[in-house]
N, C-alpha and C. Protein backbone atom coordinates (compact mmCIF):
# COMPACT_ATOMS: atom_id res chain seq x y z
N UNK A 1 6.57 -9.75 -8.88
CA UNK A 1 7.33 -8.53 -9.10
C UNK A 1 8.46 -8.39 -8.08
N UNK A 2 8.06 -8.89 -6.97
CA UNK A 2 9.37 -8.22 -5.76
C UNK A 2 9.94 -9.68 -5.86
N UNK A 3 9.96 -10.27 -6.26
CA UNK A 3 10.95 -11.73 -6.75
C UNK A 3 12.04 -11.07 -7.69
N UNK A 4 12.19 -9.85 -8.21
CA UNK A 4 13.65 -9.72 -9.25
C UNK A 4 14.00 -8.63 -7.99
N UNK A 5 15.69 -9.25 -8.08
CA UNK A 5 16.49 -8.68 -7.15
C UNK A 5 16.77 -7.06 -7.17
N UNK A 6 16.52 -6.32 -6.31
CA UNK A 6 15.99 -4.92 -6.23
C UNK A 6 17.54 -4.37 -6.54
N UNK A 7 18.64 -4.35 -6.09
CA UNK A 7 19.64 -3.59 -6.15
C UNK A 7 20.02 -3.66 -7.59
N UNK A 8 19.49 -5.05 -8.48
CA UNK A 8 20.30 -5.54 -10.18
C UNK A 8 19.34 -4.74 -10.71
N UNK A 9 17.98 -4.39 -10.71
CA UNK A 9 17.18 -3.91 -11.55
C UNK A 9 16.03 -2.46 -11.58
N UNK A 10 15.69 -2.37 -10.36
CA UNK A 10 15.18 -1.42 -9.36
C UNK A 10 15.79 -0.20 -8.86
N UNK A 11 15.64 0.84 -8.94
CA UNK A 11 16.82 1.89 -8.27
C UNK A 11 15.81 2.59 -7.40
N UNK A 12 16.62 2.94 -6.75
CA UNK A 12 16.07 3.49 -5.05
C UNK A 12 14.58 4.48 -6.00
N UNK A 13 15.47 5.20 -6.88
CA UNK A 13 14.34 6.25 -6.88
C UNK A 13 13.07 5.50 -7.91
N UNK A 14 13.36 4.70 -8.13
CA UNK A 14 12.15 4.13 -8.89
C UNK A 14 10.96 3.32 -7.94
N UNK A 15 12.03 2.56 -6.93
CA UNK A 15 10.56 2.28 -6.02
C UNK A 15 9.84 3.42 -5.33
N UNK A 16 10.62 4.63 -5.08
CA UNK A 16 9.55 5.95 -4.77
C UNK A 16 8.64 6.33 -5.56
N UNK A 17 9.23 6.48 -6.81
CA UNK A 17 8.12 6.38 -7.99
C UNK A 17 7.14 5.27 -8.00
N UNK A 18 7.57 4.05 -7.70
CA UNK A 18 6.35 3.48 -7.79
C UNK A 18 5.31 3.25 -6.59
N UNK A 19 5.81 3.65 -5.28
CA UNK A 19 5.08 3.91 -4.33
C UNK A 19 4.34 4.85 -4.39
N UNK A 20 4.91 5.80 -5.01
CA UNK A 20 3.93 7.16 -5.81
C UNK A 20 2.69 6.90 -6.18
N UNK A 21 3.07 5.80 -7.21
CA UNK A 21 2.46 5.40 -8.65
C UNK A 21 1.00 5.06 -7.28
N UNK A 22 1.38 4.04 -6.57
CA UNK A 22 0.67 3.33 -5.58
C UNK A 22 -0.75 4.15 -4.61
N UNK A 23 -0.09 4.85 -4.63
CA UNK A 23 -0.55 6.09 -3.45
C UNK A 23 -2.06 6.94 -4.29
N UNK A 24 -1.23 7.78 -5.40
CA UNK A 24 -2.43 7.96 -6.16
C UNK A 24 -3.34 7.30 -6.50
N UNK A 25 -3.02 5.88 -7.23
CA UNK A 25 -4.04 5.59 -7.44
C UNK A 25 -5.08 4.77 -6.62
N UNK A 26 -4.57 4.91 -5.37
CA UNK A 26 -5.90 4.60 -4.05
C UNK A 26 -6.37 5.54 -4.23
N UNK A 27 -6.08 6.98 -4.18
CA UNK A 27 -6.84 8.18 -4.40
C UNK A 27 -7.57 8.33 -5.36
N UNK A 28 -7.51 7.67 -6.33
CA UNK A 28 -8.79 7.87 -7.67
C UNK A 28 -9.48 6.41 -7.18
N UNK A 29 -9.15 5.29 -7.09
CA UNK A 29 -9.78 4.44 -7.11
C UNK A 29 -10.27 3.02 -6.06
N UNK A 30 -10.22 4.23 -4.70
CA UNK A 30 -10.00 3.47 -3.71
C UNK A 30 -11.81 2.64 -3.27
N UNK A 31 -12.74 3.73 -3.84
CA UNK A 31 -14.07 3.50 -3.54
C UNK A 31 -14.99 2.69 -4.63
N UNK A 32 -14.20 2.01 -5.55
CA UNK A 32 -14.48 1.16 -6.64
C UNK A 32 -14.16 0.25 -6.59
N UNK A 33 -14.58 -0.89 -7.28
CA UNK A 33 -14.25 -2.47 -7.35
C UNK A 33 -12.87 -2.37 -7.78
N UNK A 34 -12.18 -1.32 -8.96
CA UNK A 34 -10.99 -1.76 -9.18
C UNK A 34 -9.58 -1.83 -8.51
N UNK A 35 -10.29 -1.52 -6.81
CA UNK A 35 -9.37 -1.63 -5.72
C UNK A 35 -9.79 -2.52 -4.73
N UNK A 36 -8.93 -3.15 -4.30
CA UNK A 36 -8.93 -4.84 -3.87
C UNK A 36 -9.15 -4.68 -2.29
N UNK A 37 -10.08 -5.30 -1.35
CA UNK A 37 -9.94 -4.95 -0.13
C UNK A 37 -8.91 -5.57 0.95
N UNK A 38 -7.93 -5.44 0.57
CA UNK A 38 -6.82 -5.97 1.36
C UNK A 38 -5.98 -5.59 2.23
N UNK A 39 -5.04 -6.19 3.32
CA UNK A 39 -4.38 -5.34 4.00
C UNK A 39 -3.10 -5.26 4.25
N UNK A 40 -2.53 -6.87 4.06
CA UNK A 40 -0.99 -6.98 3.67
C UNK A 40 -0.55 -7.45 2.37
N UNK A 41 -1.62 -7.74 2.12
CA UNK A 41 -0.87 -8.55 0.65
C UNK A 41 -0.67 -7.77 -1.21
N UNK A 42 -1.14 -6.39 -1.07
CA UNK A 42 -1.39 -5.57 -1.90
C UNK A 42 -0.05 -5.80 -2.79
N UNK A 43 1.02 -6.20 -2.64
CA UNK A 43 2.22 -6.00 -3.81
C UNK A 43 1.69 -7.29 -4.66
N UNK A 44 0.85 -8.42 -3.77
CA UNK A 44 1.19 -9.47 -4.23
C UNK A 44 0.23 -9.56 -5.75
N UNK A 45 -0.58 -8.41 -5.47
CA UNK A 45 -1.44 -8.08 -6.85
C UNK A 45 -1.50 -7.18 -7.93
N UNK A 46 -0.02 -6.75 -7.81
CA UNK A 46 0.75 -5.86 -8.64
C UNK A 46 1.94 -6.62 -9.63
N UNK A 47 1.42 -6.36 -11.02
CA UNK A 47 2.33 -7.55 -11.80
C UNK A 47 2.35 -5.82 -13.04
N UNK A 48 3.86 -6.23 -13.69
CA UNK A 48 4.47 -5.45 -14.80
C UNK A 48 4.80 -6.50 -15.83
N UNK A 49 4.68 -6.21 -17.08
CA UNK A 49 4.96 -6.96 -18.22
C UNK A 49 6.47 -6.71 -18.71
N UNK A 50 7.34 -7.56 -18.77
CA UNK A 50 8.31 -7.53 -19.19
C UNK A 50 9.03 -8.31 -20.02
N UNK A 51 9.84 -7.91 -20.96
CA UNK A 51 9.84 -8.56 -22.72
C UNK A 51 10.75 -9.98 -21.87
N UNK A 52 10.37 -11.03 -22.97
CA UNK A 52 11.68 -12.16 -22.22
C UNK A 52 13.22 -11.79 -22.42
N UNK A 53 13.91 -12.18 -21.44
CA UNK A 53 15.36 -12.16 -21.45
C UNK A 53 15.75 -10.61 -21.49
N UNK A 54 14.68 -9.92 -21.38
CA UNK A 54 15.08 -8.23 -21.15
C UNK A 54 16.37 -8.04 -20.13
N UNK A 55 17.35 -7.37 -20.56
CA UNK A 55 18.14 -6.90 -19.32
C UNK A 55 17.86 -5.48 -18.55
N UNK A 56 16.67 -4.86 -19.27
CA UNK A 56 16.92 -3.11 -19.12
C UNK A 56 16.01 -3.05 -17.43
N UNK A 57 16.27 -1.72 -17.52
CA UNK A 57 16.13 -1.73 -15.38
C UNK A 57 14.49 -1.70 -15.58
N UNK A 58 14.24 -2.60 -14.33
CA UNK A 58 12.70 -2.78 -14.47
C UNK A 58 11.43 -1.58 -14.86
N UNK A 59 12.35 -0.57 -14.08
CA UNK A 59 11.52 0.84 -14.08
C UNK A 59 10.78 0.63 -15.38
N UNK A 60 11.83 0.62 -16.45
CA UNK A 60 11.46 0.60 -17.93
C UNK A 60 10.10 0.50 -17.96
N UNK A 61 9.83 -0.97 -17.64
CA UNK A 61 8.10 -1.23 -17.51
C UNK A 61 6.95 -0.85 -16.65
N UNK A 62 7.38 0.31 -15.62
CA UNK A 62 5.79 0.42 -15.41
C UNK A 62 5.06 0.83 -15.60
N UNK A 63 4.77 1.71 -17.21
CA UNK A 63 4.33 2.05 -17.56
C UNK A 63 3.13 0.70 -17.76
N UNK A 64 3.58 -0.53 -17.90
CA UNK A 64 3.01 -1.30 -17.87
C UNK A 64 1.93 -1.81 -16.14
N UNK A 65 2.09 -1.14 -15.93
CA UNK A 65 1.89 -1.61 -14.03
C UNK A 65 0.40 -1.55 -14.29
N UNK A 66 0.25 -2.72 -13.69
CA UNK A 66 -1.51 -3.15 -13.51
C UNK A 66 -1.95 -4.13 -12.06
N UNK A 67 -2.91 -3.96 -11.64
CA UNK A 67 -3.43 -4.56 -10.19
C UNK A 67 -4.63 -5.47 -10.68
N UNK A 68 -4.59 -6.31 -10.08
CA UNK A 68 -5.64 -7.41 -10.06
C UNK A 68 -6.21 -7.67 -9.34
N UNK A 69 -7.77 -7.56 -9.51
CA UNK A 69 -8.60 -7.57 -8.87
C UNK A 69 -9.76 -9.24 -8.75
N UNK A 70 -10.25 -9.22 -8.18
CA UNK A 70 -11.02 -11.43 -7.70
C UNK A 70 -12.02 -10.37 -8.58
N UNK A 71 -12.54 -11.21 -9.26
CA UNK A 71 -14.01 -11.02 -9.73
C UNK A 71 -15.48 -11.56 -8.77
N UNK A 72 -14.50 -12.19 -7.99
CA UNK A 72 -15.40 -12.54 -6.75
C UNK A 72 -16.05 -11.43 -5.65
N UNK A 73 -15.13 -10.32 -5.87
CA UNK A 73 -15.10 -8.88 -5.51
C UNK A 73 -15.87 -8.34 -5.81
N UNK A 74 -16.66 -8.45 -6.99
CA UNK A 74 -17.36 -7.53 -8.10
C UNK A 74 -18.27 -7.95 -7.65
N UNK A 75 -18.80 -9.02 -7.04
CA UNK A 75 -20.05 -9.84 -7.50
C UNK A 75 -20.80 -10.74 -6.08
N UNK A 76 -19.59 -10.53 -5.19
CA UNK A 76 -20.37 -11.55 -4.02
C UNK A 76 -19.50 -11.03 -2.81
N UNK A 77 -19.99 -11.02 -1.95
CA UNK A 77 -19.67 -10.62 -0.70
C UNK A 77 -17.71 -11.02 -0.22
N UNK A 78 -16.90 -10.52 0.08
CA UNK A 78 -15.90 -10.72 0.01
C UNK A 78 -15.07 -10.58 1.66
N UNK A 79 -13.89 -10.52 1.69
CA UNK A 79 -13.35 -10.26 2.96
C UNK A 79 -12.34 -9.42 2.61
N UNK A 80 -11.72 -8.33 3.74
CA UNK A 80 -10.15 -7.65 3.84
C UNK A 80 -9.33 -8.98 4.27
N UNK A 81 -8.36 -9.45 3.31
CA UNK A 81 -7.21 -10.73 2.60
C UNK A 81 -6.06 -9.52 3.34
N UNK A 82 -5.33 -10.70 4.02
CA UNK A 82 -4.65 -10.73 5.16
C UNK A 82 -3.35 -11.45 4.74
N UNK A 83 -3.40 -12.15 4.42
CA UNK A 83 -2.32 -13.11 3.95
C UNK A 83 -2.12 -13.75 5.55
N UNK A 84 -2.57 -13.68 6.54
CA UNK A 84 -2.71 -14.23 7.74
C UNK A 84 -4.07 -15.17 7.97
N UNK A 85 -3.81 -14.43 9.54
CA UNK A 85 -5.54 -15.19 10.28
C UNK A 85 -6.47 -14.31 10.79
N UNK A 86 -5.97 -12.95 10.43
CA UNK A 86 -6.43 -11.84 10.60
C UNK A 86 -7.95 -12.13 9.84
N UNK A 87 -9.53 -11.75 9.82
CA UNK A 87 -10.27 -12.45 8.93
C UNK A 87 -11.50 -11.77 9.18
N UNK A 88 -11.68 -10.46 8.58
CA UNK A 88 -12.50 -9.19 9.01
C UNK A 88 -13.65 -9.66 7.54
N UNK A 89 -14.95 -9.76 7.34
CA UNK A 89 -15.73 -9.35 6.42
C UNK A 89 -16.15 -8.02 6.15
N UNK A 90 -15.90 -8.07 4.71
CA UNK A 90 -16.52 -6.61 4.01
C UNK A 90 -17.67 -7.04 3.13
N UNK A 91 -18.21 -6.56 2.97
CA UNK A 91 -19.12 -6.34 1.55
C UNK A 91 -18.97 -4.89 1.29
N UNK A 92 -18.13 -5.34 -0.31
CA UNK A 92 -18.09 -4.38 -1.46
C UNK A 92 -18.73 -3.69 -1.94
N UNK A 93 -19.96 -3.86 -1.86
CA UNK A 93 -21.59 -3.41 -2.72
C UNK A 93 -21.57 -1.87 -2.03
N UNK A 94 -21.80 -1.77 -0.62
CA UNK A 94 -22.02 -0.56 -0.45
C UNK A 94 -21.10 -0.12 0.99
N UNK A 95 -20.73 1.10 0.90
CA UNK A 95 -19.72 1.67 2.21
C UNK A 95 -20.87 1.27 3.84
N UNK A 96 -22.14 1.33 3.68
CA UNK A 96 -22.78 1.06 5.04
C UNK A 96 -22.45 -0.73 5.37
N UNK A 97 -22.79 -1.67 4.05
CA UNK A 97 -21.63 -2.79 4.73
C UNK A 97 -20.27 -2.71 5.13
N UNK A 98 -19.89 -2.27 5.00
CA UNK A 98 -18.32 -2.00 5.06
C UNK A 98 -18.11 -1.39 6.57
N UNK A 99 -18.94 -0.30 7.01
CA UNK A 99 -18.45 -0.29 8.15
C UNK A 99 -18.86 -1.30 9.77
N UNK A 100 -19.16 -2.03 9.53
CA UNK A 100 -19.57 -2.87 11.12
C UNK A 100 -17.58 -3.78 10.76
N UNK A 101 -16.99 -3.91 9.93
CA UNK A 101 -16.08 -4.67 9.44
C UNK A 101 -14.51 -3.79 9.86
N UNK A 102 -14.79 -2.95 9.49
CA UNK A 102 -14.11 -1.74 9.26
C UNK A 102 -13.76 -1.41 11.21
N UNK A 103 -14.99 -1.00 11.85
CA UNK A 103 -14.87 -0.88 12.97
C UNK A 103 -14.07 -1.90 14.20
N UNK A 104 -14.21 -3.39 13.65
CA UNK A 104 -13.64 -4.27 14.03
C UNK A 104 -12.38 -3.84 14.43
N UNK A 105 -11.55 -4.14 12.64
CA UNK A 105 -10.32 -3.65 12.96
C UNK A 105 -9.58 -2.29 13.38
N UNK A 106 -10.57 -1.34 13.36
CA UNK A 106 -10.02 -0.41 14.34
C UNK A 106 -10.16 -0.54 15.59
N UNK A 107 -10.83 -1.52 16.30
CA UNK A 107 -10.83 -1.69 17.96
C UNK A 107 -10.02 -2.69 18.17
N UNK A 108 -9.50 -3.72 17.71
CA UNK A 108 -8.99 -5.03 17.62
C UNK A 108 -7.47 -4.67 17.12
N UNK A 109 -7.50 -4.37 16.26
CA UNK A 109 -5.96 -3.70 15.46
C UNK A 109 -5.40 -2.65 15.44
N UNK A 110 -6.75 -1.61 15.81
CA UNK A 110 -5.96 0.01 15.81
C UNK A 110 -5.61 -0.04 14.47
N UNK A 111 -6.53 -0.18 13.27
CA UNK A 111 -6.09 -0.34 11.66
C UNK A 111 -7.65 0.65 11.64
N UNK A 112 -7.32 2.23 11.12
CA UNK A 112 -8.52 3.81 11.21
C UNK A 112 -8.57 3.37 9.89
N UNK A 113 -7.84 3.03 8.88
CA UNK A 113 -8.55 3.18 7.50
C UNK A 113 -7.84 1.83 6.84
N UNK A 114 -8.30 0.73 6.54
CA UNK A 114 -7.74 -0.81 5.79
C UNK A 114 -6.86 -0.14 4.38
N UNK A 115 -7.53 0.78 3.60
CA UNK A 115 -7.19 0.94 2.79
C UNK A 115 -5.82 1.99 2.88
N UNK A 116 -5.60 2.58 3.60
CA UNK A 116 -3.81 3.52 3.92
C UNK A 116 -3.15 2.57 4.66
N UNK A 117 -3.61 1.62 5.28
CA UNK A 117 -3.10 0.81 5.91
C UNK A 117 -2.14 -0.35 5.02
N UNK A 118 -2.65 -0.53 4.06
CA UNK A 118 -2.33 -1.35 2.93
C UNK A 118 -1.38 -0.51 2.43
N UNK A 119 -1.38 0.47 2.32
CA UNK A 119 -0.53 1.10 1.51
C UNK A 119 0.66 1.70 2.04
N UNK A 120 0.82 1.49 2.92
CA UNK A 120 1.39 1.71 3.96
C UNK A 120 2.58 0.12 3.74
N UNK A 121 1.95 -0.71 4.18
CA UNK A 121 2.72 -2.44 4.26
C UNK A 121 3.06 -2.21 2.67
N UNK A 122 2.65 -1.65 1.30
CA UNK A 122 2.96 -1.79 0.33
C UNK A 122 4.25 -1.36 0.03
N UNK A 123 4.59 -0.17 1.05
CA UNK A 123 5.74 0.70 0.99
C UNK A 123 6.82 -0.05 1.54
N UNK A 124 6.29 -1.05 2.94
CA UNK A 124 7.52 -1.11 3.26
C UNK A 124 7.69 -2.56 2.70
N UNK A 125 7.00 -3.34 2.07
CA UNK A 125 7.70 -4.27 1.28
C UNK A 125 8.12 -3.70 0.07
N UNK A 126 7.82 -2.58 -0.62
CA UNK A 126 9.16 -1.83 -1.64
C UNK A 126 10.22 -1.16 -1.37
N UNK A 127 10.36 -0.99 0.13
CA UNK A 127 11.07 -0.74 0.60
C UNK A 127 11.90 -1.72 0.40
N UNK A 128 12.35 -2.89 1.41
CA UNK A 128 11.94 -4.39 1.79
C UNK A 128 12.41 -4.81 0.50
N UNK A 129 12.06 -4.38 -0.74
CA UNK A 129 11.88 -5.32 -1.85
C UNK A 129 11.75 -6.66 -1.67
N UNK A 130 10.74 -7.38 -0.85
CA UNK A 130 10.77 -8.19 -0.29
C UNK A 130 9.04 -8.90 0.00
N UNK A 131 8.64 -9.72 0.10
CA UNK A 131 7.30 -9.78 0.72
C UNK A 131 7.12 -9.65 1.98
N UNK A 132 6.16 -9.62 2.92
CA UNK A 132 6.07 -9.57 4.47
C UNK A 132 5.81 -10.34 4.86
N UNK A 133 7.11 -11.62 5.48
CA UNK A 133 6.64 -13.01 6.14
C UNK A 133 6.12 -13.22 7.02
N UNK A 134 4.21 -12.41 7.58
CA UNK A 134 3.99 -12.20 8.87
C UNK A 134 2.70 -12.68 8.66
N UNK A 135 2.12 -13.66 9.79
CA UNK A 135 0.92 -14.13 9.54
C UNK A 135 0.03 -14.19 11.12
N UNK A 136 -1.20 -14.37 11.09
CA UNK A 136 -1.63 -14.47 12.21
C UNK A 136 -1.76 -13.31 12.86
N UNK A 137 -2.20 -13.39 14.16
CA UNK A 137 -2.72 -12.02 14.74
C UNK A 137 -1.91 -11.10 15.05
N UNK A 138 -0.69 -11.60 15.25
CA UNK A 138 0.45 -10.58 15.28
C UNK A 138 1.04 -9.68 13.82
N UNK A 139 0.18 -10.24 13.32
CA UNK A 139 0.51 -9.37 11.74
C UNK A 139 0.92 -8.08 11.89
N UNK A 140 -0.27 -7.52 12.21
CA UNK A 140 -0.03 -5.51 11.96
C UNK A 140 0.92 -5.36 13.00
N UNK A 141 0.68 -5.84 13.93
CA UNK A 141 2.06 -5.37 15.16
C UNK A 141 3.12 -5.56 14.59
N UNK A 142 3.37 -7.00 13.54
CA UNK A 142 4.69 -6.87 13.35
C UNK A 142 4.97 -5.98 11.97
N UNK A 143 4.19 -5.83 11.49
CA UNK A 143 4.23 -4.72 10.10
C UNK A 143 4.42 -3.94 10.63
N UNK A 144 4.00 -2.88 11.51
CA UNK A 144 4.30 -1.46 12.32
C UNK A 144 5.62 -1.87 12.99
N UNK A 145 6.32 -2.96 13.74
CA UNK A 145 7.36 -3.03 14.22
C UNK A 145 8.04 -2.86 13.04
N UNK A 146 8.32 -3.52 12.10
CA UNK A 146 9.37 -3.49 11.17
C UNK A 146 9.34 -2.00 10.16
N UNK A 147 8.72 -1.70 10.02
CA UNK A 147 8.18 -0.29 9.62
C UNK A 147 8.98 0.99 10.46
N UNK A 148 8.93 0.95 11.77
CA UNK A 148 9.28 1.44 12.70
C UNK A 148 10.57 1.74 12.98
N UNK A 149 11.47 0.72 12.40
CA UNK A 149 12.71 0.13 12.09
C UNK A 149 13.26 0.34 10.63
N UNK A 150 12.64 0.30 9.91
CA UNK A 150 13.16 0.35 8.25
C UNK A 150 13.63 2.02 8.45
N UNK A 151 14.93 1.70 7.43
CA UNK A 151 15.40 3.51 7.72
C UNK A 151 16.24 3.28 6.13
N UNK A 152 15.74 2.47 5.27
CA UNK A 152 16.54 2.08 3.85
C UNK A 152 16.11 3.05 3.33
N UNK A 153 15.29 3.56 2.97
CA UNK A 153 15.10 4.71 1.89
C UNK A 153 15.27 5.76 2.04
N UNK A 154 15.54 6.27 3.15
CA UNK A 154 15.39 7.83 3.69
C UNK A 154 14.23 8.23 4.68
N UNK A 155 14.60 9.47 5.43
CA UNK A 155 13.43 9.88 6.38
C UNK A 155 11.81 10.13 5.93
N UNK A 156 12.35 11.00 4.38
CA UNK A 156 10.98 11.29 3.77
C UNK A 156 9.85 10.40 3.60
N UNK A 157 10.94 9.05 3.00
CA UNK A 157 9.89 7.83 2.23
C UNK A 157 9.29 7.25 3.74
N UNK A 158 10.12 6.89 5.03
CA UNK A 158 9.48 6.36 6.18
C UNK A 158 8.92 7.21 6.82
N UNK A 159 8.49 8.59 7.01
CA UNK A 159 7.50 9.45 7.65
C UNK A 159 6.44 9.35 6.54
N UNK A 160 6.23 9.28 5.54
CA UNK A 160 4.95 9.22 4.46
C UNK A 160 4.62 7.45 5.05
N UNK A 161 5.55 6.63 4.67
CA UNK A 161 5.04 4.95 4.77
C UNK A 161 3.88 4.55 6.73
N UNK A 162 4.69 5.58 7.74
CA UNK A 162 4.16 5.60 9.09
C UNK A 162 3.20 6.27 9.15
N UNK A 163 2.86 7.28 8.50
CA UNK A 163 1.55 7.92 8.28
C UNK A 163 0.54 7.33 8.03
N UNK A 164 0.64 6.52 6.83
CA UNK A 164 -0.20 5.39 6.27
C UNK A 164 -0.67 4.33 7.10
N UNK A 165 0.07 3.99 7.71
CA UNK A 165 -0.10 2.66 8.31
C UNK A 165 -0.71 2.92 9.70
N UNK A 166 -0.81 4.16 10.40
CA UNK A 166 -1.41 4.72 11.63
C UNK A 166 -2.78 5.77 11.03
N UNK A 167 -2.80 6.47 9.40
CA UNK A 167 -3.55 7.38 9.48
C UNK A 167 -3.29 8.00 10.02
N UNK A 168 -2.10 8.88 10.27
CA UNK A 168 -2.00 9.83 11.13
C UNK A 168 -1.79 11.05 10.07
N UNK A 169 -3.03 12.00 9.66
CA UNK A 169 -3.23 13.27 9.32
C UNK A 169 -3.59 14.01 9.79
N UNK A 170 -4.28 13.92 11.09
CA UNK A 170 -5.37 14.50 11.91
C UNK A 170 -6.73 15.01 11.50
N UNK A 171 -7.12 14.12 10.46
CA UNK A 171 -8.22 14.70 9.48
C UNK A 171 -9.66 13.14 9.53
N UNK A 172 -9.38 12.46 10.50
CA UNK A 172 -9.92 11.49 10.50
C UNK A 172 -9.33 9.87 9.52
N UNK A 173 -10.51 9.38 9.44
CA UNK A 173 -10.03 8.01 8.59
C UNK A 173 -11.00 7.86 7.57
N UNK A 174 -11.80 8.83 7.45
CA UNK A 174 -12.79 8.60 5.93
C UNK A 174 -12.31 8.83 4.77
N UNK A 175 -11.80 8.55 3.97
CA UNK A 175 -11.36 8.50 3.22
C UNK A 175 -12.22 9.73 1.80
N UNK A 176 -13.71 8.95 2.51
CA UNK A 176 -14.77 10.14 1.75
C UNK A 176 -14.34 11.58 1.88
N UNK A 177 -13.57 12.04 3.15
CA UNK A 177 -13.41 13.19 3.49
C UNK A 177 -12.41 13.82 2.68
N UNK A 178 -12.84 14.90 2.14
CA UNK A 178 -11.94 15.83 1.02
C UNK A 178 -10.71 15.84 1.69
N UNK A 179 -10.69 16.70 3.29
CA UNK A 179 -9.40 17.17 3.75
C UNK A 179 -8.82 16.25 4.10
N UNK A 180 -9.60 14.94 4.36
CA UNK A 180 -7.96 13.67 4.50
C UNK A 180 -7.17 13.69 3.25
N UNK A 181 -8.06 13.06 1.99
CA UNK A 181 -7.39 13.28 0.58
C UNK A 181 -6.23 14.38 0.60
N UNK A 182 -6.88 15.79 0.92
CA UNK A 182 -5.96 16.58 0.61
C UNK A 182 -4.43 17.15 1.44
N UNK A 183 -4.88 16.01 2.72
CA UNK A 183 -3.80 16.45 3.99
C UNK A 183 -2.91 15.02 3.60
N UNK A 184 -3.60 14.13 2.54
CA UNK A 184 -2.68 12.88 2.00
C UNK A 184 -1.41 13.12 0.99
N UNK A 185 -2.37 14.28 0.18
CA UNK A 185 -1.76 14.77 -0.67
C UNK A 185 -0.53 15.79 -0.31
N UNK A 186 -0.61 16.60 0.72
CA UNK A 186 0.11 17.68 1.51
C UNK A 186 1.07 17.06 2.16
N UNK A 187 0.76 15.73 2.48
CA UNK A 187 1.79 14.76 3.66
C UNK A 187 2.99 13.74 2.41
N UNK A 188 2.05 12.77 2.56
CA UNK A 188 2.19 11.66 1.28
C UNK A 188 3.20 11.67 0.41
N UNK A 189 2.24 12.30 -0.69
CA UNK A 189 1.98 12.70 -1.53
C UNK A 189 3.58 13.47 -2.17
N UNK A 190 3.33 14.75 -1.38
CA UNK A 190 4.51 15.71 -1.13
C UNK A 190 6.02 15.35 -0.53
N UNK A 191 6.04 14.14 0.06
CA UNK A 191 7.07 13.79 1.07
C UNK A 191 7.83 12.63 -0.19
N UNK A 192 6.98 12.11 -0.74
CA UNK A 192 7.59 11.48 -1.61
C UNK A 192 8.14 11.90 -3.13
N UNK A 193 7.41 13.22 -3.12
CA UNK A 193 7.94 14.10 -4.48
C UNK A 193 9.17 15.02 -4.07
N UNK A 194 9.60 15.13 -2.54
CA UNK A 194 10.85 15.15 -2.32
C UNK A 194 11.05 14.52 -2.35
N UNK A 195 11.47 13.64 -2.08
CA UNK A 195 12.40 12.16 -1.85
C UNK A 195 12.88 12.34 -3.06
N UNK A 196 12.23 11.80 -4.46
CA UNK A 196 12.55 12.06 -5.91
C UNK A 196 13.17 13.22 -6.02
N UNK A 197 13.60 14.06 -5.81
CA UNK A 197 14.06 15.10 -5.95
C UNK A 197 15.70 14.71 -5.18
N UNK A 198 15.80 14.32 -4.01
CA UNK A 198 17.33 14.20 -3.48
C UNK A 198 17.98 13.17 -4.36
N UNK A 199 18.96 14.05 -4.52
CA UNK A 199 20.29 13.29 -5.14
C UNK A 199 20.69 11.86 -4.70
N UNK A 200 20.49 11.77 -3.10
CA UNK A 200 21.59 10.64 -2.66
C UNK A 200 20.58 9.17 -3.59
N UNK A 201 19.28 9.33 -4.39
CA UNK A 201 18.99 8.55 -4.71
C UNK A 201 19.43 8.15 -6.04
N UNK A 202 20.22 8.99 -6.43
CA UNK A 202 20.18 8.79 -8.10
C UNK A 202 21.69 8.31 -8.53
């Protein structure tokens, strides 16, 4: 998907929309198999169907937008996929595996929740329209550096994308917790339904 050139087909306000698109649906489906445990590589499992030789702006299709999930996920013990050397084990089956894994990378990475964290690097490679050429242990440092730095979309879209990637709601990192959801939704959520709203995008 981030292989077609963002300025010919993509318009500013459509990757907000689809960071949107992104955001929610960690919120319905972040505690189910049909969400992938990953931490940089999340665009790379986001594919849209599009007719051959179509010229019309990609937006057109995401109604088509679908994520792919390992069936290896479903069924056998798995890891948070790094696209590095970063190399934390999860098991999927139940949230009490999940946290001895989980804790890792918050002492090691300063990464409070894998899953906003992801979504977070998702933003700024749609930002980016671009993938994130960062591997090895310097990964998240350099995802938060470049993050830190990105100022392409506007203030709104990079105070929602830095939120993500630090958890910074003041509501913890459980995700189980109603008032993170809803301080996601109040932050997030909201910051990006302005954004859609300013002109300079349209």
């Amino acid at each position: 998907m981030l292989s077609r050139p963002a300025l010919e087909v993509v318009k500013l306000q459509h990757r907000i929309e689809l960071a949107l698109i992104l955001v929610e649906t960690a919120l319905m489906h972040y505690s189910t198999v049909a969400w992938p445990n990953i931490l940089t590589c999340l665009m790379e499992r986001i594919s849209i169907f599009v007719k051959p030789n179509a010229d019309a702006d990609l937006s057109e299709s995401f109604h088509t937008l679908h994520l792919t999930v390992e069936i290896d996920q479903v069924t056998q013990p798995s890891q948070v996929e790094t696209g590095g050397d970063i190399d934390m084990d999860l098991e999927p089956a139940t949230k009490q595996d999940q946290q001895p894994a989980q804790r890792d990378l918050r002492h090691q990475f300063g990464i409070r929740n894998p899953t906003l964290f992801s979504l977070g690097a998702a933003m700024l490679q749609i930002g980016l329209w671009s993938p994130l050429e960062v591997q090895g242990k310097d990964a998240v440092a350099s995802i938060r550096r470049k993050a830190e730095c990105f100022e392409g979309m506007g203030s709104l879209y990079r105070r929602a994308m830095l939120r993500l990637l630090y958890c910074d709601f003041g509501e913890g990192c459980d995700l189980d917790n109603m008032r993170l959801r809803q301080a996601i939704c109040n932050t997030v959520i909201a910051d990006l339904d302005s954004a859609l709203r300013c002109e300079e995008y349209y």
